[in-house]
PDB file of N, CA and C in Angstrom:
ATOM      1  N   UNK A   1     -16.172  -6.796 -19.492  1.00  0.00           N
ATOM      2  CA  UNK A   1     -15.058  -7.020 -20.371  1.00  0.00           C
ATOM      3  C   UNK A   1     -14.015  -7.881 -19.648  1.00  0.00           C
ATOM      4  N   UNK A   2     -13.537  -9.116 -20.015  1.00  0.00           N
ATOM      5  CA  UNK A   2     -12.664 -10.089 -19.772  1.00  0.00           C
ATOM      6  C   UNK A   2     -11.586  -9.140 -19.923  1.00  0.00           C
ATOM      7  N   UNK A   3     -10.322  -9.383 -19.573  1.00  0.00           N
ATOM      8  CA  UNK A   3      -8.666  -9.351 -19.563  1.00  0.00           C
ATOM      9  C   UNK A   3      -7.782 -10.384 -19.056  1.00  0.00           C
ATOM     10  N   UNK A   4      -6.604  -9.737 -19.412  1.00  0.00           N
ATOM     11  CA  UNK A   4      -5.540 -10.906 -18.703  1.00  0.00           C
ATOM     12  C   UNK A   4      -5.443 -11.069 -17.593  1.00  0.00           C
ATOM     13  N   UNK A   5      -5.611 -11.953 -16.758  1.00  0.00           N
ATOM     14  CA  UNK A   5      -5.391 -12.209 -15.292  1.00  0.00           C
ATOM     15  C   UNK A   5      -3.419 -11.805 -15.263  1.00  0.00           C
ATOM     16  N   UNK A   6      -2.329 -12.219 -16.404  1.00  0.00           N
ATOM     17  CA  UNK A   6      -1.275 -11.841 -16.469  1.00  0.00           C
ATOM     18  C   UNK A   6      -0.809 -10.377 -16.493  1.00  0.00           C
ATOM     19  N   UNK A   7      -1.150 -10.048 -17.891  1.00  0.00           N
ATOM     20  CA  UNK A   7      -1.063  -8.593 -18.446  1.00  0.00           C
ATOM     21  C   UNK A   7      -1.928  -7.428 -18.230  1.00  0.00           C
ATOM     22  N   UNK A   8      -2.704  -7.826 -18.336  1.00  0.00           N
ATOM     23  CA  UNK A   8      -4.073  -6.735 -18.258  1.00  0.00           C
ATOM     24  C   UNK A   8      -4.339  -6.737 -19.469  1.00  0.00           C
ATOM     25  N   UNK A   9      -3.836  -7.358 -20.627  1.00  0.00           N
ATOM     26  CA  UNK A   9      -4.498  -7.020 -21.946  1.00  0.00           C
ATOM     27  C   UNK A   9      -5.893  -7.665 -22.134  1.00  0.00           C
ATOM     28  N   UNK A  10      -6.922  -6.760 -23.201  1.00  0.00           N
ATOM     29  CA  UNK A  10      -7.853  -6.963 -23.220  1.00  0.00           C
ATOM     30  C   UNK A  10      -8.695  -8.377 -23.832  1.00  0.00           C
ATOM     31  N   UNK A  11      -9.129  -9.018 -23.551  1.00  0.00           N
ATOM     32  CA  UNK A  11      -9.490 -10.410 -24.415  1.00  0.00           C
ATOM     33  C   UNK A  11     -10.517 -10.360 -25.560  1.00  0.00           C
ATOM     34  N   UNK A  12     -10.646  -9.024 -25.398  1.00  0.00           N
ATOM     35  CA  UNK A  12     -11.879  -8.762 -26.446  1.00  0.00           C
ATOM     36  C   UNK A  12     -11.442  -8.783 -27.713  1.00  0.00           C
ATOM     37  N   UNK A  13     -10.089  -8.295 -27.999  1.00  0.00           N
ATOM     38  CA  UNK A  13      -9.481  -7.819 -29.254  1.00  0.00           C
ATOM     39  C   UNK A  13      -9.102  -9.202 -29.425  1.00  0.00           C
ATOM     40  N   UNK A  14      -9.900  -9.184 -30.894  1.00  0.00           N
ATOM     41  CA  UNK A  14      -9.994 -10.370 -32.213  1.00  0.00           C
ATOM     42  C   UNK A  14      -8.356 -10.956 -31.945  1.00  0.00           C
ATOM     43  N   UNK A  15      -7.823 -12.348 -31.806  1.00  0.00           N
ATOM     44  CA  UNK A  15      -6.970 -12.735 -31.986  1.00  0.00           C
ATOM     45  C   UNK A  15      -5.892 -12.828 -30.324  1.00  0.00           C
ATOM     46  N   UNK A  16      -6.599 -12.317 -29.727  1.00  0.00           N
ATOM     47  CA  UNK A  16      -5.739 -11.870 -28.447  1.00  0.00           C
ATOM     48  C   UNK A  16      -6.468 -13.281 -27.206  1.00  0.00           C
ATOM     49  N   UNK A  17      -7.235 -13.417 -27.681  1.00  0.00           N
ATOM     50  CA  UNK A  17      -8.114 -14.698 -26.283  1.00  0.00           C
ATOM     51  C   UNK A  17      -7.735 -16.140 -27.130  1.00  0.00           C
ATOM     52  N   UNK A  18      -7.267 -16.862 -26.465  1.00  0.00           N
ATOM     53  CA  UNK A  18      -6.690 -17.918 -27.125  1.00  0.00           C
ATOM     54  C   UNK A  18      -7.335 -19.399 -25.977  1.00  0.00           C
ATOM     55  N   UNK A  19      -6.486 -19.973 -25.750  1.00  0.00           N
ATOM     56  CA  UNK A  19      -7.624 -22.011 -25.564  1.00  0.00           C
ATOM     57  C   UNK A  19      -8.074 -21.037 -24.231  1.00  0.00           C
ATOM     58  N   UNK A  20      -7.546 -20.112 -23.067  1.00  0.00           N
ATOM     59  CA  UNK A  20      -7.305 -19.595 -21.870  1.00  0.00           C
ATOM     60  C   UNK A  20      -8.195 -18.345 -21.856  1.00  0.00           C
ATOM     61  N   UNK A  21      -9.167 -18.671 -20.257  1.00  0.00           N
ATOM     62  CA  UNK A  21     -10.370 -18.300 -20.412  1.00  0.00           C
ATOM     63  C   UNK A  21      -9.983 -17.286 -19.655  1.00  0.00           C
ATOM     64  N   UNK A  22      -8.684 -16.874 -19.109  1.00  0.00           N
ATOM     65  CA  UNK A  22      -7.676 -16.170 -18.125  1.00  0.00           C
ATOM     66  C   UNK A  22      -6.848 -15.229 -18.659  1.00  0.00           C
ATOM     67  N   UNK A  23      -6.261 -15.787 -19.996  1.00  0.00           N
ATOM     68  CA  UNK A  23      -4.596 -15.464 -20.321  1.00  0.00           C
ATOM     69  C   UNK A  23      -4.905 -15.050 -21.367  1.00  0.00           C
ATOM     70  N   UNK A  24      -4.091 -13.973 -22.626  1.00  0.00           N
ATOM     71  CA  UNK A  24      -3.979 -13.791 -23.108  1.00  0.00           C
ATOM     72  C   UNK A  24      -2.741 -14.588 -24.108  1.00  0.00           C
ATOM     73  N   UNK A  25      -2.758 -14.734 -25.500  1.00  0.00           N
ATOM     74  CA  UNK A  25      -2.462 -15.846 -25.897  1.00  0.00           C
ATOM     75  C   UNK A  25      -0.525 -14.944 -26.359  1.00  0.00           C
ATOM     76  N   UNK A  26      -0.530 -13.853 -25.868  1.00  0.00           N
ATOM     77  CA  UNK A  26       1.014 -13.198 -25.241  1.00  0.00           C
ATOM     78  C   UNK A  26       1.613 -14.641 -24.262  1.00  0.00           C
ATOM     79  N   UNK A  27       0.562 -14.076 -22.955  1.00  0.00           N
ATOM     80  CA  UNK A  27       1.031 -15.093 -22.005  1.00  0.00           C
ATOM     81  C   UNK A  27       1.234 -16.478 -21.549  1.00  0.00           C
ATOM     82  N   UNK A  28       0.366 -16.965 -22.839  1.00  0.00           N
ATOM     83  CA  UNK A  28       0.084 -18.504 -22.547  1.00  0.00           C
ATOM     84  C   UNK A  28       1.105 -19.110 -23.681  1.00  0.00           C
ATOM     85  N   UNK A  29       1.093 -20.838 -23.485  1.00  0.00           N
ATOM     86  CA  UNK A  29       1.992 -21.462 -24.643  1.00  0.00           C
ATOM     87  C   UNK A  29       0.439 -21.882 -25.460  1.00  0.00           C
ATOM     88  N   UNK A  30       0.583 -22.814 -25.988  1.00  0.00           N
ATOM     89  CA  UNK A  30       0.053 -23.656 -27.405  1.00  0.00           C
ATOM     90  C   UNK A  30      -1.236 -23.909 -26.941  1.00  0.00           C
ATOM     91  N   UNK A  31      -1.287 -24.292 -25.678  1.00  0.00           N
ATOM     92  CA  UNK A  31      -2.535 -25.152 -25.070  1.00  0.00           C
ATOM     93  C   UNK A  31      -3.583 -24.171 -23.619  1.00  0.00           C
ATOM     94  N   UNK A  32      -2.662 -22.637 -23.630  1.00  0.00           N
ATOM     95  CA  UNK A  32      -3.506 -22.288 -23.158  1.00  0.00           C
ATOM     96  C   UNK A  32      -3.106 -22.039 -21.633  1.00  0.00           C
ATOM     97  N   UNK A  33      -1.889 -22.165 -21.169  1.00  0.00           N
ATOM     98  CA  UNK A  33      -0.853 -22.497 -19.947  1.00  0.00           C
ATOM     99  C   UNK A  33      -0.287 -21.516 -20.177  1.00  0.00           C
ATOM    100  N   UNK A  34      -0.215 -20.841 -18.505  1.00  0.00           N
ATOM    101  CA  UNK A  34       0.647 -19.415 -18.319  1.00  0.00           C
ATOM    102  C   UNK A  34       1.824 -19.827 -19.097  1.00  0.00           C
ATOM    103  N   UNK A  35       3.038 -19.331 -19.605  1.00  0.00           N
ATOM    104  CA  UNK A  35       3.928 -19.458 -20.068  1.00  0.00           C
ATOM    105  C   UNK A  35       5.035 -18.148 -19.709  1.00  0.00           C
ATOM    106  N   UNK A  36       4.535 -17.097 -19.196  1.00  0.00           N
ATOM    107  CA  UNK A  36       5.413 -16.279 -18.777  1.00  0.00           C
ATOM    108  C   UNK A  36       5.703 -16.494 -17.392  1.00  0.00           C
ATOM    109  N   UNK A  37       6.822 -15.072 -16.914  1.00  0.00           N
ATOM    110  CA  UNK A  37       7.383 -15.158 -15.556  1.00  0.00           C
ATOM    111  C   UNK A  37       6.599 -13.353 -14.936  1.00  0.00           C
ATOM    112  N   UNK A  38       6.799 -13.097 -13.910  1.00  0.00           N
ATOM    113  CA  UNK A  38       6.116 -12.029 -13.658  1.00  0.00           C
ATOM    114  C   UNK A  38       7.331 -10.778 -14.028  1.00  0.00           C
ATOM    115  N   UNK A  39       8.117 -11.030 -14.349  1.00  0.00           N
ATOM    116  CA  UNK A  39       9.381 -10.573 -14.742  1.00  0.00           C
ATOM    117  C   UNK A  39       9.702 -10.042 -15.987  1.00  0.00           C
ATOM    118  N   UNK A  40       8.929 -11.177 -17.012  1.00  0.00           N
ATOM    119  CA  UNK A  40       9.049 -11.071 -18.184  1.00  0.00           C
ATOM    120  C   UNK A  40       7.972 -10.106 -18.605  1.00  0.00           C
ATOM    121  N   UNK A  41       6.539 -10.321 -17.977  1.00  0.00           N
ATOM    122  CA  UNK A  41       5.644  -8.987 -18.443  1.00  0.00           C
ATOM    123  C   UNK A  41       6.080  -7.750 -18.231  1.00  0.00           C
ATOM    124  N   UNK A  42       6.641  -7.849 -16.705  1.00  0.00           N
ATOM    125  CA  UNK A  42       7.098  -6.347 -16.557  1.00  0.00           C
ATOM    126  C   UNK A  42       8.200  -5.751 -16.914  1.00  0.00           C
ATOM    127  N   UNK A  43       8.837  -6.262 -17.786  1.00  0.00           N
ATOM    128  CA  UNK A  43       9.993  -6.292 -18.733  1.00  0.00           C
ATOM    129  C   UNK A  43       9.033  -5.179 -20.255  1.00  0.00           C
ATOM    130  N   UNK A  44       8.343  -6.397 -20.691  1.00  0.00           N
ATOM    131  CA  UNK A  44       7.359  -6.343 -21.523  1.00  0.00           C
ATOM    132  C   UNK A  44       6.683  -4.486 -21.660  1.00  0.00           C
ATOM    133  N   UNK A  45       5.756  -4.579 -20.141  1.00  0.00           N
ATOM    134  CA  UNK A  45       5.442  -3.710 -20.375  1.00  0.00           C
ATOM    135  C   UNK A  45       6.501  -2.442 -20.302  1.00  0.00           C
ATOM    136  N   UNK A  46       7.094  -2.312 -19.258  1.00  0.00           N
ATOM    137  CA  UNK A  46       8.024  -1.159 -19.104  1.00  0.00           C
ATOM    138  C   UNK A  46       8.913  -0.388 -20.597  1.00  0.00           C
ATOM    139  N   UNK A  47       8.591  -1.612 -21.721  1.00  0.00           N
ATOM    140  CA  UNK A  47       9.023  -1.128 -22.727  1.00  0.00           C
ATOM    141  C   UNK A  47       8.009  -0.581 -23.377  1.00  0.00           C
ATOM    142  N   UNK A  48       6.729  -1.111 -23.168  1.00  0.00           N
ATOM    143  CA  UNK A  48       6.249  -0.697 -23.929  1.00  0.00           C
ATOM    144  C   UNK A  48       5.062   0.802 -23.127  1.00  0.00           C
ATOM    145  N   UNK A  49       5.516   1.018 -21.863  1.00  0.00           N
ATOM    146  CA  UNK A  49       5.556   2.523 -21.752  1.00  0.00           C
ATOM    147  C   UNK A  49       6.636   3.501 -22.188  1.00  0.00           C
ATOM    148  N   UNK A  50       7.352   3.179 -22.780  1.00  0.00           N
ATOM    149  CA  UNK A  50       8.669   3.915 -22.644  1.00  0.00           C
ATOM    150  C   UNK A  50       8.115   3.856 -24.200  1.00  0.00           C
ATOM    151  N   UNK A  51       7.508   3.759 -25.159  1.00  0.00           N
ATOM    152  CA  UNK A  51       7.551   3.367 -26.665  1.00  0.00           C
ATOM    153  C   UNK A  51       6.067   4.762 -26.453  1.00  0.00           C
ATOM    154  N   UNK A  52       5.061   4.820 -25.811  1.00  0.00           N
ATOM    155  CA  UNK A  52       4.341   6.146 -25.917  1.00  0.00           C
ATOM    156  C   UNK A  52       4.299   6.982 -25.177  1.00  0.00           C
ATOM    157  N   UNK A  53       5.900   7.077 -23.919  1.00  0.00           N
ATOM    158  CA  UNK A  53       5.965   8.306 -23.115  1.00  0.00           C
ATOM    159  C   UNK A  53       7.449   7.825 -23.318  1.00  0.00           C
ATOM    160  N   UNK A  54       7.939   8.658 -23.985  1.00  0.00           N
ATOM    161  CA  UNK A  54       9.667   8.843 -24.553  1.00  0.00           C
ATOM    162  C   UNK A  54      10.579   9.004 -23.745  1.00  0.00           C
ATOM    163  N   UNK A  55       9.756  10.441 -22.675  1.00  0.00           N
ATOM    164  CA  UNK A  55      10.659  11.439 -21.989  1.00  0.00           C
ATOM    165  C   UNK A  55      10.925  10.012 -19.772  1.00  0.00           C
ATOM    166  N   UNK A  56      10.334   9.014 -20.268  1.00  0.00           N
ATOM    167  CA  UNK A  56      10.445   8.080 -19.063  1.00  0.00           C
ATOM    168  C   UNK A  56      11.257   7.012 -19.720  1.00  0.00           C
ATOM    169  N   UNK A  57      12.141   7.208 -18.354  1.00  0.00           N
ATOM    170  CA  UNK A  57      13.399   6.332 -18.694  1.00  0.00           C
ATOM    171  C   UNK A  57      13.338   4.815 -17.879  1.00  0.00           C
ATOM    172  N   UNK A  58      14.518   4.298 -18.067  1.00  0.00           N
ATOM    173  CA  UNK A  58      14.352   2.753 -17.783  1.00  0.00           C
ATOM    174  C   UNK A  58      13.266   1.839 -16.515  1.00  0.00           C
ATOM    175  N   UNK A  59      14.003   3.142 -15.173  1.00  0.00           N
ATOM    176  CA  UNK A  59      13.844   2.646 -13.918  1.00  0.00           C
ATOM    177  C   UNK A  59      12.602   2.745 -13.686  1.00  0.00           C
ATOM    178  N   UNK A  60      11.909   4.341 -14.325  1.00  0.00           N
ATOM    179  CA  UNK A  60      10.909   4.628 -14.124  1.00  0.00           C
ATOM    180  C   UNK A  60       9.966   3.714 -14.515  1.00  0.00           C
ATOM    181  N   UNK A  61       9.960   3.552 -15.942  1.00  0.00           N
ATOM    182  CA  UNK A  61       9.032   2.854 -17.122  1.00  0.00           C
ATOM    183  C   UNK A  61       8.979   1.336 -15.865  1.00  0.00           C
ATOM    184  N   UNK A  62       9.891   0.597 -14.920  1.00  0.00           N
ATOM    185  CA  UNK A  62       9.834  -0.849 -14.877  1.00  0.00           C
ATOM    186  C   UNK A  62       9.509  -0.453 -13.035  1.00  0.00           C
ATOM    187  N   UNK A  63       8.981   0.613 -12.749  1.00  0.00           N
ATOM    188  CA  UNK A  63       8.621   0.755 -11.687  1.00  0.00           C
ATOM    189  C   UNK A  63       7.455   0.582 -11.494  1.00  0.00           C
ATOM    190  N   UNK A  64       6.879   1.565 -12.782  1.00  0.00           N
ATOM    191  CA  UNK A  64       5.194   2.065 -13.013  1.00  0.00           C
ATOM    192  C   UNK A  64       4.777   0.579 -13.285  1.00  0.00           C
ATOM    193  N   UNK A  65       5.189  -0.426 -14.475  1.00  0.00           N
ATOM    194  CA  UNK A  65       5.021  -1.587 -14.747  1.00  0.00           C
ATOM    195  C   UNK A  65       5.154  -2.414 -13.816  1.00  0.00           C
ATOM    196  N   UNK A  66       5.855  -2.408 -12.737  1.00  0.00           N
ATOM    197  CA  UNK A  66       5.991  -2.891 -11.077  1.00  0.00           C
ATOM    198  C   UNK A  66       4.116  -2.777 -10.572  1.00  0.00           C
ATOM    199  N   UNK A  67       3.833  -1.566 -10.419  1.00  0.00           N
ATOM    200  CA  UNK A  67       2.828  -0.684  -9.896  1.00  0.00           C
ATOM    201  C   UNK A  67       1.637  -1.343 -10.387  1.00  0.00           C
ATOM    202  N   UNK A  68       1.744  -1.520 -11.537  1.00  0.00           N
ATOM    203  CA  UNK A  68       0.729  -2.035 -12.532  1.00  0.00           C
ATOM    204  C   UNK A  68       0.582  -3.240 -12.423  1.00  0.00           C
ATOM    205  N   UNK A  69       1.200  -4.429 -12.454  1.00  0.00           N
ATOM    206  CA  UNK A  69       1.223  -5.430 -12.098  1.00  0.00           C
ATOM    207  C   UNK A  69       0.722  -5.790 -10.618  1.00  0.00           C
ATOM    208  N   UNK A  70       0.906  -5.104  -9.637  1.00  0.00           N
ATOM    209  CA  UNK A  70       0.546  -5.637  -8.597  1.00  0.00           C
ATOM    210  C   UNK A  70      -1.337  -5.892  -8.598  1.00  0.00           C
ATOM    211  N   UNK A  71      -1.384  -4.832  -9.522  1.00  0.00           N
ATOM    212  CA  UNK A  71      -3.251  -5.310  -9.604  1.00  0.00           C
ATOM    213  C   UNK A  71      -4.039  -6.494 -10.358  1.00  0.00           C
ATOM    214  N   UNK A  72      -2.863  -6.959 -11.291  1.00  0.00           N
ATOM    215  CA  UNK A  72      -3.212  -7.976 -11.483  1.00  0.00           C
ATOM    216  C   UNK A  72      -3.424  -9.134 -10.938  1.00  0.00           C
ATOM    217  N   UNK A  73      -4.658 -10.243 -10.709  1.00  0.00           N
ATOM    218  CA  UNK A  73      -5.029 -11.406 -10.170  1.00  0.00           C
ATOM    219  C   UNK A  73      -3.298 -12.599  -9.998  1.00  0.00           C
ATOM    220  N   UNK A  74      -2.846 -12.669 -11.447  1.00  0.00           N
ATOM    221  CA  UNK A  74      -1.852 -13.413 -11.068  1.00  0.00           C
ATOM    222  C   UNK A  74      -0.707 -12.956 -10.670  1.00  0.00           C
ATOM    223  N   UNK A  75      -0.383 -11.951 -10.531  1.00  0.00           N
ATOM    224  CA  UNK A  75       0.686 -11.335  -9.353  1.00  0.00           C
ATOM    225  C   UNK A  75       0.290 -10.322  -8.215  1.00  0.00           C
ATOM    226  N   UNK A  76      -0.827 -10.683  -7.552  1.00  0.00           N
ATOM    227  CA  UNK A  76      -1.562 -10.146  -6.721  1.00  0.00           C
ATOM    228  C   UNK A  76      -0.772 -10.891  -5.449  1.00  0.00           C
ATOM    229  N   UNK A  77      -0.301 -10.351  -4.508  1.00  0.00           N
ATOM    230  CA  UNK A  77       0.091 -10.549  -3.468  1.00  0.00           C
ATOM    231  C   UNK A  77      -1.233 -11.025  -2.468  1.00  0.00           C
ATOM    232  N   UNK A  78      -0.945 -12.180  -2.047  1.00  0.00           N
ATOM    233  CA  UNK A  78      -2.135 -12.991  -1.337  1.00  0.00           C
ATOM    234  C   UNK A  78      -2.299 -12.603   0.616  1.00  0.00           C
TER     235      UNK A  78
END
């Protein structure tokens, strides 16, 4: 199963794999080019842990999304 080298979202889901054989079409612009910042996903996600675990608050939610990100290929520390 492909994913985002950005997000981790899945590329499988209909509408989500776009020109980018990498990116999810969240992360990319028109043609298929990262278009986010590593900042902005983990913005992204931290909200959107906080949207199906209520009782986690700001710092937490953009810590775990910190955490999470580091496994990703494009914010993988080299």
């Amino acid at each position: 199963m492909m994913y985002c080298h950005a997000c981790g979202m899945s590329l499988g889901i209909p509408g989500f794999k776009g020109k980018s054989d990498i990116y999810c079409t969240h992360c990319t612009d028109e043609d298929g080019n990262l278009s986010v910042t590593r900042d902005e996903v983990q913005e992204a996600m931290a909200n959107w842990f906080k949207q199906w675990q209520p009782d986690v608050d700001d710092e937490k939610a953009m810590k775990r999304a910190d955490h999470y990100l580091m496994a990703m290929p494009q914010w993988a520390a080299d």
